[in-house]
C-alpha atoms as a PDB file:
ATOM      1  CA  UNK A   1       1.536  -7.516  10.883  1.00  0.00           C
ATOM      2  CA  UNK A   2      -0.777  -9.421   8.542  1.00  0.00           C
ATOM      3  CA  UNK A   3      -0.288  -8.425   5.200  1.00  0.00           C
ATOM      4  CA  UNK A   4      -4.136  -8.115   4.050  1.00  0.00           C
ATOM      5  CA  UNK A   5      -7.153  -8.403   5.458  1.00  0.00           C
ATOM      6  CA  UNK A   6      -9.126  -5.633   7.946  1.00  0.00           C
ATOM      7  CA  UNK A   7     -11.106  -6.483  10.599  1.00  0.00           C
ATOM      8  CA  UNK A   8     -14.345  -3.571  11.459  1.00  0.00           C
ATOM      9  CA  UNK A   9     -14.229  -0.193  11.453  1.00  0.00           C
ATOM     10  CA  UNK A  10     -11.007   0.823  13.215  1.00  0.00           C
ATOM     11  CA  UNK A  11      -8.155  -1.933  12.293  1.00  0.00           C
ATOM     12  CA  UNK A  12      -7.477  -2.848  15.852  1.00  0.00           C
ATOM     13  CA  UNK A  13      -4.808  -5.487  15.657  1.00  0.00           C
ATOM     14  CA  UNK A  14      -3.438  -4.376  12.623  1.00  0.00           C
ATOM     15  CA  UNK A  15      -2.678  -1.150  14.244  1.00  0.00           C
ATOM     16  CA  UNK A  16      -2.038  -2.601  17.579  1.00  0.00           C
ATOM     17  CA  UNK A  17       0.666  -4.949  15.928  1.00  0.00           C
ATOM     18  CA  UNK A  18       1.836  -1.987  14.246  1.00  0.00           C
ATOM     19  CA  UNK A  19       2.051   0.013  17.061  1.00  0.00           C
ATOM     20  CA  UNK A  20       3.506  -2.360  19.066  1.00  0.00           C
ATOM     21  CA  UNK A  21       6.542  -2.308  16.890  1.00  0.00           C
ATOM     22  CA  UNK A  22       6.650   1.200  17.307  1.00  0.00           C
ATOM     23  CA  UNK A  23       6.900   0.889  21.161  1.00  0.00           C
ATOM     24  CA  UNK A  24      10.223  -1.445  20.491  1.00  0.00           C
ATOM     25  CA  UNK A  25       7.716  -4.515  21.581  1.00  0.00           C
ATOM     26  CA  UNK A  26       6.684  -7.759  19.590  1.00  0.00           C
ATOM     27  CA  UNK A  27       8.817  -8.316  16.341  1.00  0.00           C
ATOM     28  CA  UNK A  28       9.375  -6.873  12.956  1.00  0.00           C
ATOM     29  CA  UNK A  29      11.328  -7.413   9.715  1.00  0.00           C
ATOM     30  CA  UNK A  30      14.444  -5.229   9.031  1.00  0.00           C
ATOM     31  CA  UNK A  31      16.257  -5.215   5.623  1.00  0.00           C
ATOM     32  CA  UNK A  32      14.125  -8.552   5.308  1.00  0.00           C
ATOM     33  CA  UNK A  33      15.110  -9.881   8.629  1.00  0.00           C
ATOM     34  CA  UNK A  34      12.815 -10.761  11.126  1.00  0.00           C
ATOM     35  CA  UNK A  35      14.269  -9.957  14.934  1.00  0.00           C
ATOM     36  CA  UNK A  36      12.821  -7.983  17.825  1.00  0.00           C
ATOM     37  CA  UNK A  37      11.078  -4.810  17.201  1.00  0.00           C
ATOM     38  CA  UNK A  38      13.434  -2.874  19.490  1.00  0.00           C
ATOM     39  CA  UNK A  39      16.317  -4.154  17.559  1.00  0.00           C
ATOM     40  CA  UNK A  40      14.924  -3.696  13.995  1.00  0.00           C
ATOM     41  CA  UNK A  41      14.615   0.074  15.462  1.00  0.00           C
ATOM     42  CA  UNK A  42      17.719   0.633  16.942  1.00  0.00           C
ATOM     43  CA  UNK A  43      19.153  -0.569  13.318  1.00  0.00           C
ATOM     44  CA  UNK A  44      16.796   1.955  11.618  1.00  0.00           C
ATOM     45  CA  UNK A  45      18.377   4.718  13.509  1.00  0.00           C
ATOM     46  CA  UNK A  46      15.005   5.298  15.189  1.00  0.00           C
ATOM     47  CA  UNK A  47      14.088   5.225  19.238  1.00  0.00           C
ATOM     48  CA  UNK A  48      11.065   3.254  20.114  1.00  0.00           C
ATOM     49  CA  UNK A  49       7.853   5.533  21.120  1.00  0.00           C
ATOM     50  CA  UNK A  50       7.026   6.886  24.333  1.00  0.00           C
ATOM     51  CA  UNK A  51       3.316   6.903  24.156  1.00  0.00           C
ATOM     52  CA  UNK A  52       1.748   9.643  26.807  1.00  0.00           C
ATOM     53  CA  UNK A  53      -1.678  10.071  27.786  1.00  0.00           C
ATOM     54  CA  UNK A  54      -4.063   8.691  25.145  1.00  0.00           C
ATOM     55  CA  UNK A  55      -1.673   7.918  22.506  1.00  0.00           C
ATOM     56  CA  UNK A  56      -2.379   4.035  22.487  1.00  0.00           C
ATOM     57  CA  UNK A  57      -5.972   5.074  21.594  1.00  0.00           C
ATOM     58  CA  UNK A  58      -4.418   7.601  18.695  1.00  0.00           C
ATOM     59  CA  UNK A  59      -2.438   4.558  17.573  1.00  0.00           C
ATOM     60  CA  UNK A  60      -5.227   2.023  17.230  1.00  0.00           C
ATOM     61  CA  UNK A  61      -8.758   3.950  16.875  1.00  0.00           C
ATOM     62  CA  UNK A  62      -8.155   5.052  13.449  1.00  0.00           C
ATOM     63  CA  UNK A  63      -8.739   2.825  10.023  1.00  0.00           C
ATOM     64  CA  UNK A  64      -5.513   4.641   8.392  1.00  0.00           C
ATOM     65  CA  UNK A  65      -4.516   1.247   7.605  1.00  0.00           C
ATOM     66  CA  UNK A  66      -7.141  -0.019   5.287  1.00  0.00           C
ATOM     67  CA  UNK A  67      -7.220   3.612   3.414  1.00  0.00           C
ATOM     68  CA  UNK A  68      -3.294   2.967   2.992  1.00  0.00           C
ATOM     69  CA  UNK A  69      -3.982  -0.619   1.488  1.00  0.00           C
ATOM     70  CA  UNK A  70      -6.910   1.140  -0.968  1.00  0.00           C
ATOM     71  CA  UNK A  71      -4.155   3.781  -1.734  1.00  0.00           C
ATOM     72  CA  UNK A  72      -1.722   1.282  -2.946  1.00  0.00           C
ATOM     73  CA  UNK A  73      -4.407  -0.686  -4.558  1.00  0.00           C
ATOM     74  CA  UNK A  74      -5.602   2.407  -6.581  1.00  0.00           C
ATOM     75  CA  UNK A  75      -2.053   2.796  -8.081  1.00  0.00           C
ATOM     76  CA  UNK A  76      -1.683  -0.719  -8.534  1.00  0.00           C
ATOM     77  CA  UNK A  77      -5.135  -0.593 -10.735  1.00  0.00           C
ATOM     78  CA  UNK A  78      -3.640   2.874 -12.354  1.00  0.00           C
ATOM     79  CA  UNK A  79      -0.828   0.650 -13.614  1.00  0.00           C
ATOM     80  CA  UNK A  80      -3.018  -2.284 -14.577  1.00  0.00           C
ATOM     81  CA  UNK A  81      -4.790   0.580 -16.703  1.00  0.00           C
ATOM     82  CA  UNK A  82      -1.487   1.605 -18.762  1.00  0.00           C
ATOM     83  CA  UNK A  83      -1.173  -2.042 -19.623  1.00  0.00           C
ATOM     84  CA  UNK A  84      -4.350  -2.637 -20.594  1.00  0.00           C
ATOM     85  CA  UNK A  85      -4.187   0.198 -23.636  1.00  0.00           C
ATOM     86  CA  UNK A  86      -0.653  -1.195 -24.549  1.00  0.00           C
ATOM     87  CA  UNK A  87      -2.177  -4.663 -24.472  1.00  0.00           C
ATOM     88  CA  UNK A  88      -4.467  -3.781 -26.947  1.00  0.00           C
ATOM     89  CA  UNK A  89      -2.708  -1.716 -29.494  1.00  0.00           C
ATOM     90  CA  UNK A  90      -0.729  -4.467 -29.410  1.00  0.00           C
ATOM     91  CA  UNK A  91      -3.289  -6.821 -30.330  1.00  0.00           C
ATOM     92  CA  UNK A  92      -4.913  -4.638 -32.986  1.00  0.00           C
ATOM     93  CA  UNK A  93      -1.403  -4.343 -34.261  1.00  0.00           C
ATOM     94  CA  UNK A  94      -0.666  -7.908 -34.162  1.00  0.00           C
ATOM     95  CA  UNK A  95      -3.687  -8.896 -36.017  1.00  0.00           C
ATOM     96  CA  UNK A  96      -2.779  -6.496 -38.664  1.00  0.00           C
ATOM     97  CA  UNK A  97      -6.116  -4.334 -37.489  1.00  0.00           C
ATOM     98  CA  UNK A  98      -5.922  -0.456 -37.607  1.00  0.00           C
ATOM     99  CA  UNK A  99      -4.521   0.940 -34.563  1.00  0.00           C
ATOM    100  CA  UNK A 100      -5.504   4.557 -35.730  1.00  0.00           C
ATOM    101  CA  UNK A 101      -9.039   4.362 -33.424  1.00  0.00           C
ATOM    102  CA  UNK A 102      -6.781   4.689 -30.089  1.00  0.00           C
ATOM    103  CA  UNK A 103      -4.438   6.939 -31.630  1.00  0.00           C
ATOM    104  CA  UNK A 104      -3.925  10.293 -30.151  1.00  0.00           C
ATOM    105  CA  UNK A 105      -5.117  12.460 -32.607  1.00  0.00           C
ATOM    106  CA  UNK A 106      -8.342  11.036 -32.956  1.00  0.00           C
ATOM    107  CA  UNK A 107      -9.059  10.306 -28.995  1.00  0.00           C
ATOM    108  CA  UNK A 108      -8.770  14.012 -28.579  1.00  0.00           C
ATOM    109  CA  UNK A 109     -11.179  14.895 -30.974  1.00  0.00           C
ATOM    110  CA  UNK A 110     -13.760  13.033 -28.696  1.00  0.00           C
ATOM    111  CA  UNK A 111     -15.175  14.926 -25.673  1.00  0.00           C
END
């Protein structure tokens, strides 16, 4: 499976890849490996999917992908925030400028 990019509203061959692996067909990586999908599953313990009815269309007609990928890009830019107020105390600090205006106290004095 790609590891960014979307294509329209639904993810199709993202999911499709994805769900191919599920199905034990195609390949995937294991423990960093790359080998056949049904053997990366047997070694996970797991047994491959038996899809019935309209599963395949469950599988690929949703755009759970992409929300994943904003999900972990949210807490990646949550992170990137705590940084960013260490990073500048730091700075303040290092340039022997008050670090008192970002302190605690007086940021919950604001509204």
């Amino acid at each position: 499976v790609q590891s960014r990019g979307t294509l329209g509203e639904g993810d199709l061959a993202t999911l499709g890849n994805i769900g191919a692996t599920m199905v034990g067909e195609g390949e995937a990586y294991f423990n960093g490996t790359r080998m056949p999908a049904s053997q990366a599953l047997s070694q996970a313990g797991l047994k491959p999917l038996e899809p019935f009815a309209a599963d395949q269309a469950a599988l690929i007609s949703t755009n759970a992908y992409a929300q994943a990928q904003a999900v972990l890009l949210l807490e990646d830019a949550r992170k990137l925030l705590e940084w960013t107020d260490l990073s500048y105390a730091m700075g303040l600090n290092g340039m022997n400028s008050s670090v008192t205006p970002i302190s605690v106290p007086v940021q919950s004095m604001r509204p």
